[in-house]
Protein backbone atom coordinates (compact mmCIF):
# COMPACT_ATOMS: atom_id res chain seq x y z
CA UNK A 1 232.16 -67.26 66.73
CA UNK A 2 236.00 -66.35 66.93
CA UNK A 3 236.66 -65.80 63.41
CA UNK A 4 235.41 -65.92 60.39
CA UNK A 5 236.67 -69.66 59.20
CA UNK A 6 234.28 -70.65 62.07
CA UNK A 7 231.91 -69.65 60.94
CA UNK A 8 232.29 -71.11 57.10
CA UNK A 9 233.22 -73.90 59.21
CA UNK A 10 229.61 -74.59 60.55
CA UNK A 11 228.04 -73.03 57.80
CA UNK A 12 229.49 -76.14 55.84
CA UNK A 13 228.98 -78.91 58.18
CA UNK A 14 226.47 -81.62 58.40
CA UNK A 15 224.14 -80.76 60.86
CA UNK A 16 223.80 -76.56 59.36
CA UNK A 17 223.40 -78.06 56.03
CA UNK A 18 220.41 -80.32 56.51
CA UNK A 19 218.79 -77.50 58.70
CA UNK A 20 218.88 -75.07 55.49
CA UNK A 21 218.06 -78.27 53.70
CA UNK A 22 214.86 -78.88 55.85
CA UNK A 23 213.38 -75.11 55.87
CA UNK A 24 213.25 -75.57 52.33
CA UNK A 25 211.74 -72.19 51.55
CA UNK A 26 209.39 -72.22 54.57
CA UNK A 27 211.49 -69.05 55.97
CA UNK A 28 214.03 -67.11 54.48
CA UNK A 29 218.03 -67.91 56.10
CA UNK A 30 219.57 -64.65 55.97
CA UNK A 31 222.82 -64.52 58.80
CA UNK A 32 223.76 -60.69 59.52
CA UNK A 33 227.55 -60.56 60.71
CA UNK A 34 228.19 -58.33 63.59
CA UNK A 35 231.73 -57.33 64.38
CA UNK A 36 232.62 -55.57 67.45
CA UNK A 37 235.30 -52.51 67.48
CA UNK A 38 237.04 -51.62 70.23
């Protein structure tokens, strides 16, 4: 993603939110954020 606000974008769209919907516990959803320094 190229910034952030793309990714809260997706995070809050449609499609992200009934994937979280349907693992419904059956794995945990944990997103690690990996910026790159140059």
């Amino acid at each position: 993603w190229k910034s952030q606000t793309a990714i809260d974008a997706h995070n809050a769209s449609a499609h992200f939110q009934e994937f979280a919907k349907k693992l419904g516990g059956k794995a945990d959803l944990d997103v690690s954020i990996l910026k790159q320094k140059f």
